[in-house]
PDB file of N, CA and C in Angstrom:
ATOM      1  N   UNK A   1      11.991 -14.073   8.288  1.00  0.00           N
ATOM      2  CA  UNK A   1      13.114 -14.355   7.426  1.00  0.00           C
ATOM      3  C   UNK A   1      12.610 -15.058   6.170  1.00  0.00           C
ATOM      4  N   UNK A   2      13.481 -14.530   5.377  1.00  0.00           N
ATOM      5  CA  UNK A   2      12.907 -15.224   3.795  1.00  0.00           C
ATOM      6  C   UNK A   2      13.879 -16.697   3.350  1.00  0.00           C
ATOM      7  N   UNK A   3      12.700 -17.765   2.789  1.00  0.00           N
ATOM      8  CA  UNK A   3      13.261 -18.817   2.392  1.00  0.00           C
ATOM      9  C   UNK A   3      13.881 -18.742   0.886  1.00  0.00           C
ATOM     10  N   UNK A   4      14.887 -19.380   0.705  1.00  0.00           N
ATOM     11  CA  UNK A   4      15.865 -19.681  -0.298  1.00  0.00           C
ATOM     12  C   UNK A   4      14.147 -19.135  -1.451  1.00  0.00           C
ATOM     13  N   UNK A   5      13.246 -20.526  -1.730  1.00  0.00           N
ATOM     14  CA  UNK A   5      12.581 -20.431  -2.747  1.00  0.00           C
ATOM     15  C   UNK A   5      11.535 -19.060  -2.265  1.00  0.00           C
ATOM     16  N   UNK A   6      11.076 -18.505  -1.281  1.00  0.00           N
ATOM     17  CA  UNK A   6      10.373 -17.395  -1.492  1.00  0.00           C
ATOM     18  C   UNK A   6      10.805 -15.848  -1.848  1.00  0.00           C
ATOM     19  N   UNK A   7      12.508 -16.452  -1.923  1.00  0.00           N
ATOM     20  CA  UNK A   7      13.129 -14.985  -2.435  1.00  0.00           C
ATOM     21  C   UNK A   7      13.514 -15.273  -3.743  1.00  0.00           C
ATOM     22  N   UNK A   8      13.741 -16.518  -3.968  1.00  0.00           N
ATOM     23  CA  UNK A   8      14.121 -16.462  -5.744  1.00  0.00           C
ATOM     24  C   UNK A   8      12.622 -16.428  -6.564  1.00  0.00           C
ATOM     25  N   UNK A   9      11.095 -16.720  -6.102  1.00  0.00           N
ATOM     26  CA  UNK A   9      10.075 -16.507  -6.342  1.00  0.00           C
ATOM     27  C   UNK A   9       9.867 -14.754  -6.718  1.00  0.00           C
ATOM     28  N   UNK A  10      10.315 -14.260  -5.501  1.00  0.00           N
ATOM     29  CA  UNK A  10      10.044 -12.675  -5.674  1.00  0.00           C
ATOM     30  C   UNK A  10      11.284 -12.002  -6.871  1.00  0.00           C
ATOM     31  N   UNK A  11      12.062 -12.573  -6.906  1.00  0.00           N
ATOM     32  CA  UNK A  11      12.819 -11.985  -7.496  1.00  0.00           C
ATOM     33  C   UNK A  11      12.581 -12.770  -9.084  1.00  0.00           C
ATOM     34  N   UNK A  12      12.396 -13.617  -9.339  1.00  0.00           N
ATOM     35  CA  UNK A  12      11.659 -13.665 -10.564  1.00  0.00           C
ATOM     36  C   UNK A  12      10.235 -13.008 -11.043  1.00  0.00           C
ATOM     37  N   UNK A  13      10.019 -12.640 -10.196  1.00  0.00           N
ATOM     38  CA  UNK A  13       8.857 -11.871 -10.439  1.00  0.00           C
ATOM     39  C   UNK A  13       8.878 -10.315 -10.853  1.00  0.00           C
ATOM     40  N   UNK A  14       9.952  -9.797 -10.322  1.00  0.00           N
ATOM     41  CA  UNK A  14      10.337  -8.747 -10.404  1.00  0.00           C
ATOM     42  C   UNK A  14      11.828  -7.732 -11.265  1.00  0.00           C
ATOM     43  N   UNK A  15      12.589  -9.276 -11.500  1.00  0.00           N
ATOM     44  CA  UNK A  15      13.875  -9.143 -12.396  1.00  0.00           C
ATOM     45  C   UNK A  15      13.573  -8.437 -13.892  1.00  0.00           C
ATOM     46  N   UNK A  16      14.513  -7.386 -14.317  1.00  0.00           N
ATOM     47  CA  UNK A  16      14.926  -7.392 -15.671  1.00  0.00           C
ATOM     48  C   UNK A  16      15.033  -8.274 -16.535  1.00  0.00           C
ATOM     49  N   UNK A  17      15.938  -9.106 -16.289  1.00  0.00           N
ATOM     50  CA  UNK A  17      16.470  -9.996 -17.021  1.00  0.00           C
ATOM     51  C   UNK A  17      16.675 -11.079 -16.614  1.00  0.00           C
ATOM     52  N   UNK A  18      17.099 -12.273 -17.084  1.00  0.00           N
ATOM     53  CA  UNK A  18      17.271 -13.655 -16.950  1.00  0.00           C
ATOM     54  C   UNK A  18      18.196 -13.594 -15.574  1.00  0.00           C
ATOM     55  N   UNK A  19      18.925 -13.127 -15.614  1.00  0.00           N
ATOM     56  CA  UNK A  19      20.365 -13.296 -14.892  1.00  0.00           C
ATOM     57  C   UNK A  19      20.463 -12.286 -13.485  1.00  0.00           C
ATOM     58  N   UNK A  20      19.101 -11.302 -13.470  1.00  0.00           N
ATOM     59  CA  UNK A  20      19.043 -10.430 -12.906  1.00  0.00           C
ATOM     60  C   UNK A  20      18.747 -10.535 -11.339  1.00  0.00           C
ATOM     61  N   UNK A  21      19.516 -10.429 -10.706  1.00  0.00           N
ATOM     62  CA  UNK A  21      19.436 -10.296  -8.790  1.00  0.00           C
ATOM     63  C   UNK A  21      19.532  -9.370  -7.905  1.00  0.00           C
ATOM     64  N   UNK A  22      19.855  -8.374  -8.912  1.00  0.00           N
ATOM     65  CA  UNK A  22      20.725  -6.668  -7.763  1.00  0.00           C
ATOM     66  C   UNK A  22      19.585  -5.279  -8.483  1.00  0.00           C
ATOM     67  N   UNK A  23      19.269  -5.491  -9.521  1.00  0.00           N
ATOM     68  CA  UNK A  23      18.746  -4.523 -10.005  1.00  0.00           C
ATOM     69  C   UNK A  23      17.402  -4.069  -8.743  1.00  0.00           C
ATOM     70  N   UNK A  24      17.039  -2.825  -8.744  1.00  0.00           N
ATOM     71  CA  UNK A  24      16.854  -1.683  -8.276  1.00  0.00           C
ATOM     72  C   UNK A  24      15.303  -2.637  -7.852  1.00  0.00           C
ATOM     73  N   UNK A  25      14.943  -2.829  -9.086  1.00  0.00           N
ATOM     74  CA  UNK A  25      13.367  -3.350  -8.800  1.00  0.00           C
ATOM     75  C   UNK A  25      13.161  -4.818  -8.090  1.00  0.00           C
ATOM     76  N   UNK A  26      14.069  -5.575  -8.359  1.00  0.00           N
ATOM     77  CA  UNK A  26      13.893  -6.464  -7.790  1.00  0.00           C
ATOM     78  C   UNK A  26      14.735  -6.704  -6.014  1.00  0.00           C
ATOM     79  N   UNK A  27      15.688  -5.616  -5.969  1.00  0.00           N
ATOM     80  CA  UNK A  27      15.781  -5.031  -4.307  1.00  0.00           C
ATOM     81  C   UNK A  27      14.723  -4.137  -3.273  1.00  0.00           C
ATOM     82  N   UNK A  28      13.996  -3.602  -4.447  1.00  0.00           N
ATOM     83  CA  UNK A  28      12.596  -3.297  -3.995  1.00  0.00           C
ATOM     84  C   UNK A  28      11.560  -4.151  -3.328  1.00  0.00           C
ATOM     85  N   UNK A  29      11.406  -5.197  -4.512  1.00  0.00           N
ATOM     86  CA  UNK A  29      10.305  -6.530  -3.909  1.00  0.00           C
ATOM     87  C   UNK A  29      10.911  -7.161  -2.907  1.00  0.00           C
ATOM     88  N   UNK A  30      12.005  -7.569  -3.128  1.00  0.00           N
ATOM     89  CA  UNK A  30      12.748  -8.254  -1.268  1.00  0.00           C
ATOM     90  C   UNK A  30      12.591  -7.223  -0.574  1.00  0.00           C
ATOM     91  N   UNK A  31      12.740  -5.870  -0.889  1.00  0.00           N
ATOM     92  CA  UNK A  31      12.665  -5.326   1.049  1.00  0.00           C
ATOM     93  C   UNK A  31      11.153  -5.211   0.954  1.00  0.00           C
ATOM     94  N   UNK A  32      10.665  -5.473   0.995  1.00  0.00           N
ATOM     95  CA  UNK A  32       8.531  -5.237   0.532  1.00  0.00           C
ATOM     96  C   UNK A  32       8.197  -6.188   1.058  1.00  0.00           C
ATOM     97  N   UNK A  33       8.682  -7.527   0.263  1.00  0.00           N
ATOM     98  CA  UNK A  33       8.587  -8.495   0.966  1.00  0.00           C
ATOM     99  C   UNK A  33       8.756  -8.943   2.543  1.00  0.00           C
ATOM    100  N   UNK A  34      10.105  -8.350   2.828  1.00  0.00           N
ATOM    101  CA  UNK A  34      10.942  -8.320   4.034  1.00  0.00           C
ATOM    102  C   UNK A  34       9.913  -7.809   5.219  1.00  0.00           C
ATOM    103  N   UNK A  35       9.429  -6.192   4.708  1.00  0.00           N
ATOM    104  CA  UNK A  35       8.900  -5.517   5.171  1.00  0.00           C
ATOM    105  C   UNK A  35       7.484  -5.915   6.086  1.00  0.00           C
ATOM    106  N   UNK A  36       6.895  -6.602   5.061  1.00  0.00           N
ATOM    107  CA  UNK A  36       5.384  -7.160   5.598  1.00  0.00           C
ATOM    108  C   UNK A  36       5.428  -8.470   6.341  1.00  0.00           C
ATOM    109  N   UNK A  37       6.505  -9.484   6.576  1.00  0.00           N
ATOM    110  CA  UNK A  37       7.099 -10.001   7.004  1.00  0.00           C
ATOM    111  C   UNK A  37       7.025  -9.696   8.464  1.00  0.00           C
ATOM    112  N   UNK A  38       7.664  -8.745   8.397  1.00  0.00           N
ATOM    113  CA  UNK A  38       8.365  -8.143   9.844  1.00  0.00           C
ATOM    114  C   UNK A  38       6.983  -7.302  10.638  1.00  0.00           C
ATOM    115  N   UNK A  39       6.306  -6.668   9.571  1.00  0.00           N
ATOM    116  CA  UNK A  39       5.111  -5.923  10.268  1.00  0.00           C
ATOM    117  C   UNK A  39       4.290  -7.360  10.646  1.00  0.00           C
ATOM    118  N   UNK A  40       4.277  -8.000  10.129  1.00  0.00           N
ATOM    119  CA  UNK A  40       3.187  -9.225  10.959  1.00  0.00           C
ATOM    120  C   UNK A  40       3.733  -9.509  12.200  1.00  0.00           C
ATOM    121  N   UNK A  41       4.997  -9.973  12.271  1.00  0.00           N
ATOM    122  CA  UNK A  41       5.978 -10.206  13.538  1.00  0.00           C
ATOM    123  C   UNK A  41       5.464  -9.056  14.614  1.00  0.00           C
ATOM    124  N   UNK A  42       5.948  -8.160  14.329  1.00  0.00           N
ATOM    125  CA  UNK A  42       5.475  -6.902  15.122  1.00  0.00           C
ATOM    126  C   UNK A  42       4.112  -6.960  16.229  1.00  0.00           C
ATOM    127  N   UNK A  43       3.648  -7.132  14.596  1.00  0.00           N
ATOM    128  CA  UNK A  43       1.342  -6.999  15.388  1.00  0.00           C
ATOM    129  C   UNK A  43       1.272  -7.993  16.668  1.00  0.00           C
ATOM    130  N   UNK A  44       1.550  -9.126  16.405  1.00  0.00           N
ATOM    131  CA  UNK A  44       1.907  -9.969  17.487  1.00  0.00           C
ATOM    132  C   UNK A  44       2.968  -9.636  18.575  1.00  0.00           C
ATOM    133  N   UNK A  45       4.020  -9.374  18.261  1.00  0.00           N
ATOM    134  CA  UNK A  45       4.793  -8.906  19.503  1.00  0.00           C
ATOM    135  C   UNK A  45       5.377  -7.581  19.354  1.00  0.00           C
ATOM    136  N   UNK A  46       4.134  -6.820  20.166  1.00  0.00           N
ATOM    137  CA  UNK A  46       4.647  -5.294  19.974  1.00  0.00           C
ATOM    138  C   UNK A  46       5.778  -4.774  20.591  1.00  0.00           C
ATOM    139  N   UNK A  47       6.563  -5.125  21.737  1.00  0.00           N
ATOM    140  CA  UNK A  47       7.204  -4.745  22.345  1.00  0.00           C
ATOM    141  C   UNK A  47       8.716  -5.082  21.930  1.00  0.00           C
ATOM    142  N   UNK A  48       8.821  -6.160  20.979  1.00  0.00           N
ATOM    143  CA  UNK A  48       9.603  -6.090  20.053  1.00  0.00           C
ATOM    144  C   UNK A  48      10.899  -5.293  19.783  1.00  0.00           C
ATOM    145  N   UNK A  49      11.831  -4.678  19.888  1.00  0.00           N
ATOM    146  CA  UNK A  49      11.951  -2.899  19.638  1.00  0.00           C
ATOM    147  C   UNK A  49      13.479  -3.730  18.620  1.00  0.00           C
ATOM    148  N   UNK A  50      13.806  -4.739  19.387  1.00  0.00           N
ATOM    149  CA  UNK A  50      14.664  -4.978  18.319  1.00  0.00           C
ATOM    150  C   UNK A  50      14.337  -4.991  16.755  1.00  0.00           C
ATOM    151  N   UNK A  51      13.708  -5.795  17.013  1.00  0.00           N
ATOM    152  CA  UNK A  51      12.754  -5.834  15.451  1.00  0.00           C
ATOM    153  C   UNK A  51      12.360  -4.663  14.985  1.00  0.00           C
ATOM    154  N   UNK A  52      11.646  -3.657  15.627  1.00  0.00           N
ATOM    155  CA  UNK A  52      10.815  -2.378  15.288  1.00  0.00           C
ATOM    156  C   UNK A  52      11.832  -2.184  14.424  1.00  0.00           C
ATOM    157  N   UNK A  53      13.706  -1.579  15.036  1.00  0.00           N
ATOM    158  CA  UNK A  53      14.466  -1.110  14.364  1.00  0.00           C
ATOM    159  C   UNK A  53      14.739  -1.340  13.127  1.00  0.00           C
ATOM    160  N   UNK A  54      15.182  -2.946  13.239  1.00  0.00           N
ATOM    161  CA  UNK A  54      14.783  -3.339  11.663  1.00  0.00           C
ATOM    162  C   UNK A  54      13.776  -2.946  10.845  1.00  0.00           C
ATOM    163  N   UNK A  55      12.811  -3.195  11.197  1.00  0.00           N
ATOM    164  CA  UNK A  55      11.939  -2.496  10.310  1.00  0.00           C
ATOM    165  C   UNK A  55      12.264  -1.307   9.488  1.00  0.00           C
ATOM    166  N   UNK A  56      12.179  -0.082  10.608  1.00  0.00           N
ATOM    167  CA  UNK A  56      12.944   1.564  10.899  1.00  0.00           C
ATOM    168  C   UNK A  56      13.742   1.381   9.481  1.00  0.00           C
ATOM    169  N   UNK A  57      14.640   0.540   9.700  1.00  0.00           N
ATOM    170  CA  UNK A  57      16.045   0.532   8.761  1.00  0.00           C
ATOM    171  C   UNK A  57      15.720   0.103   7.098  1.00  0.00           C
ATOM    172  N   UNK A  58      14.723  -1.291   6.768  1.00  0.00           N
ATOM    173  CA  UNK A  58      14.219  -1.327   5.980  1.00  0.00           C
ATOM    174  C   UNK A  58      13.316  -0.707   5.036  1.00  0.00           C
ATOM    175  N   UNK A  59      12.577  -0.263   5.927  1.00  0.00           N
ATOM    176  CA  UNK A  59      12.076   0.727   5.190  1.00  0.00           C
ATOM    177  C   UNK A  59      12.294   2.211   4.404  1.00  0.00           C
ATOM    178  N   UNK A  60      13.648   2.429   5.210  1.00  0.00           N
ATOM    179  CA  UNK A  60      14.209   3.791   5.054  1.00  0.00           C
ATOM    180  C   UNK A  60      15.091   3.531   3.716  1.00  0.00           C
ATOM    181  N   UNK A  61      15.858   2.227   4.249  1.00  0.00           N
ATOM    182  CA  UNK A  61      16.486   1.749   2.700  1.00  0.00           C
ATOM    183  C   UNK A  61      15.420   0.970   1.376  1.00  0.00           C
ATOM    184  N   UNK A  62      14.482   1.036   1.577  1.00  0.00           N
ATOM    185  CA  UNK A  62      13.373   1.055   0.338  1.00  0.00           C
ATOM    186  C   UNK A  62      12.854   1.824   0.078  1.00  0.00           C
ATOM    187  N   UNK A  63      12.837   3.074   0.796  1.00  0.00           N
ATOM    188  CA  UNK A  63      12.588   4.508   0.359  1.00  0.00           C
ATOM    189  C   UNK A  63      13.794   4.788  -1.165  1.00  0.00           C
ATOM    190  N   UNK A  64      15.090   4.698  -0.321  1.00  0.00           N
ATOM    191  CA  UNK A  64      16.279   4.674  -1.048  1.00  0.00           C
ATOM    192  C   UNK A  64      16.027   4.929  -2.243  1.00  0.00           C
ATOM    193  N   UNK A  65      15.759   3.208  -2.617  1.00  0.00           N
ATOM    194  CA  UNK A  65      15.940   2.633  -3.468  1.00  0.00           C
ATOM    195  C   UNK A  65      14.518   3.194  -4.467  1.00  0.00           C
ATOM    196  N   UNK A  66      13.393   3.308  -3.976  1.00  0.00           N
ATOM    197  CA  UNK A  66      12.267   4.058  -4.634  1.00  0.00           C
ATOM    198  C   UNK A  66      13.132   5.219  -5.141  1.00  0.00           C
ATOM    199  N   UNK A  67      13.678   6.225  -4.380  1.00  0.00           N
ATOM    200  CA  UNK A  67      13.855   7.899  -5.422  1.00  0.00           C
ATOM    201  C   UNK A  67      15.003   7.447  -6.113  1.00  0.00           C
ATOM    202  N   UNK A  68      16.332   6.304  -5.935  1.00  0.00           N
ATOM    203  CA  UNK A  68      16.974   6.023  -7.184  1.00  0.00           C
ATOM    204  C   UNK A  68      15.911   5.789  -8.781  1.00  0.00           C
ATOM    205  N   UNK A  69      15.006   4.642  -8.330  1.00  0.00           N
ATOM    206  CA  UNK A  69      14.204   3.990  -9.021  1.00  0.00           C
ATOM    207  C   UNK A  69      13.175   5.345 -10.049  1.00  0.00           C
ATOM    208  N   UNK A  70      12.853   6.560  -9.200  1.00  0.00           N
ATOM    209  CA  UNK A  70      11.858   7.458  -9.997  1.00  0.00           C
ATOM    210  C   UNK A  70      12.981   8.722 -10.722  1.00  0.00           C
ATOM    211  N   UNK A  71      14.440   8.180  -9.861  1.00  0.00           N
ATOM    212  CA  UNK A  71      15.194   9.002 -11.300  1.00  0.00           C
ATOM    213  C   UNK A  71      15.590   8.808 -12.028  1.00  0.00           C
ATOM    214  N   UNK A  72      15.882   7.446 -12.132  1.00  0.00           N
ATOM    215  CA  UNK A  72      16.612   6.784 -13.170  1.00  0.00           C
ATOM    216  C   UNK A  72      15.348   6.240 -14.473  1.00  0.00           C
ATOM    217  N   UNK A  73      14.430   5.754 -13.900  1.00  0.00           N
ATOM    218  CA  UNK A  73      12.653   4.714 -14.572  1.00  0.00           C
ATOM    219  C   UNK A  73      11.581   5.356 -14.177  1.00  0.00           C
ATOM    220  N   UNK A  74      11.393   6.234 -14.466  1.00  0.00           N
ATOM    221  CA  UNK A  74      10.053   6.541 -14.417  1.00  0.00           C
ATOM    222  C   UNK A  74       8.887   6.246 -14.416  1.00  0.00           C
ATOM    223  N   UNK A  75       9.072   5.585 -15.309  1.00  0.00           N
ATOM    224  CA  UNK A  75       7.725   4.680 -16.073  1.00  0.00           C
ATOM    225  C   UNK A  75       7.848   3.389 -14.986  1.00  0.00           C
ATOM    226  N   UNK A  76       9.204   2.769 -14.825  1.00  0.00           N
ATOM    227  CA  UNK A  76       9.183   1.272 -13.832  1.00  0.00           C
ATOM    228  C   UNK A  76       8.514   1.647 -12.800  1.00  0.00           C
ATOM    229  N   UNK A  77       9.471   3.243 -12.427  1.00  0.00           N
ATOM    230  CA  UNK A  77       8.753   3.360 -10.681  1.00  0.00           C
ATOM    231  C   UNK A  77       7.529   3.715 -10.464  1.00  0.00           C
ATOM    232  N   UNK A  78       6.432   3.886 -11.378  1.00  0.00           N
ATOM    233  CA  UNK A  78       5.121   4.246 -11.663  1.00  0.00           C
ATOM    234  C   UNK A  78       4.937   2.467 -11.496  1.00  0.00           C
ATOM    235  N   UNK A  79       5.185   1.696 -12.503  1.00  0.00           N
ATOM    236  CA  UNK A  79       4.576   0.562 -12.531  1.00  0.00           C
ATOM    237  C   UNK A  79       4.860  -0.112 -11.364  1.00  0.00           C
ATOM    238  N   UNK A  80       6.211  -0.126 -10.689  1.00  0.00           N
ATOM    239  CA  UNK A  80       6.513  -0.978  -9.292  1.00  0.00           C
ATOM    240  C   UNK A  80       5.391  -0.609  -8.317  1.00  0.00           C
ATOM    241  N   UNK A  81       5.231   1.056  -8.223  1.00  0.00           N
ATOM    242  CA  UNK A  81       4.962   1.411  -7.298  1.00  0.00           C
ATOM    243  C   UNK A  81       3.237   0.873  -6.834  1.00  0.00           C
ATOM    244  N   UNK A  82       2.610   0.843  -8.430  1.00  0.00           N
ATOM    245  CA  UNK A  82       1.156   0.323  -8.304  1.00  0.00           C
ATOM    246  C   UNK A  82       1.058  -1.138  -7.959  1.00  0.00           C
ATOM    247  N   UNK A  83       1.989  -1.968  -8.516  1.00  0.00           N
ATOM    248  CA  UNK A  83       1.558  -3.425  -8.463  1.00  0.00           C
ATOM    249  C   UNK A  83       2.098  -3.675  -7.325  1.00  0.00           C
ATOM    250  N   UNK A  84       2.650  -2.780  -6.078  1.00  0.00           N
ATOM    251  CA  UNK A  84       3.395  -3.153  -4.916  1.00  0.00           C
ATOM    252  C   UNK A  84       2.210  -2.430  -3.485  1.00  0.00           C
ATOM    253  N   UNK A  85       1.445  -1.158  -4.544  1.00  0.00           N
ATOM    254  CA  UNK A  85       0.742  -0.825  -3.599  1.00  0.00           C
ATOM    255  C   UNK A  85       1.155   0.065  -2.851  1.00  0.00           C
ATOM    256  N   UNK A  86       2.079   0.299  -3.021  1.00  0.00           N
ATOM    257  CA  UNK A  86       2.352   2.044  -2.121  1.00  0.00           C
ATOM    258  C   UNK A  86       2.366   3.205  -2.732  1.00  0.00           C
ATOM    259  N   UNK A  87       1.745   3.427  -3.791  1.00  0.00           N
ATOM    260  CA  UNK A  87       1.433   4.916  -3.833  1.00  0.00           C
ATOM    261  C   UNK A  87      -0.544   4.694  -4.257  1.00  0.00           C
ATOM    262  N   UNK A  88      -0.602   5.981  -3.484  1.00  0.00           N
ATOM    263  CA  UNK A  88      -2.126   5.971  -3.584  1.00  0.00           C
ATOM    264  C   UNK A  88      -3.014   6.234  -4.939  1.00  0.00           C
TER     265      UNK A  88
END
């Protein structure tokens, strides 16, 4: 689970704008964040399955949000995608 300051950290890191909390890229870095989070949880307790699901679910909704992101920004979802590390 993410703390108050390690999600307003990511999300300044990743915001448009001053004021910015919902935009595309910075719902990206929270579920990324979220994501690696949860895969550490996992490695340690594999049997987990509640959790697995979550995962399952997160990730599918940061897929989402990636093909909104490469139709709408092109250029962002090129740049998110390198400084986040998932495309090869």
């Amino acid at each position: 689970m993410l703390t108050k300051r390690v999600k307003s950290q990511v999300i300044k890191k990743f915001q448009v704008h001053d004021a910015d909390t919902g935009s595309a890229k910075s719902q990206i870095g929270l579920l990324s964040r979220r994501i690696d989070e949860l895969a550490l949880h996992l490695k340690k307790h594999a049997k987990d399955l509640h959790s697995r699901r979550g995962l399952i679910g997160l990730v599918a909704d940061r897929r989402k949000h990636l093909k909104y992101l490469e139709k709408t920004d092109k250029k962002g979802y090129v740049a998110l995608t390198k400084e986040l590390g998932l495309k090869k």
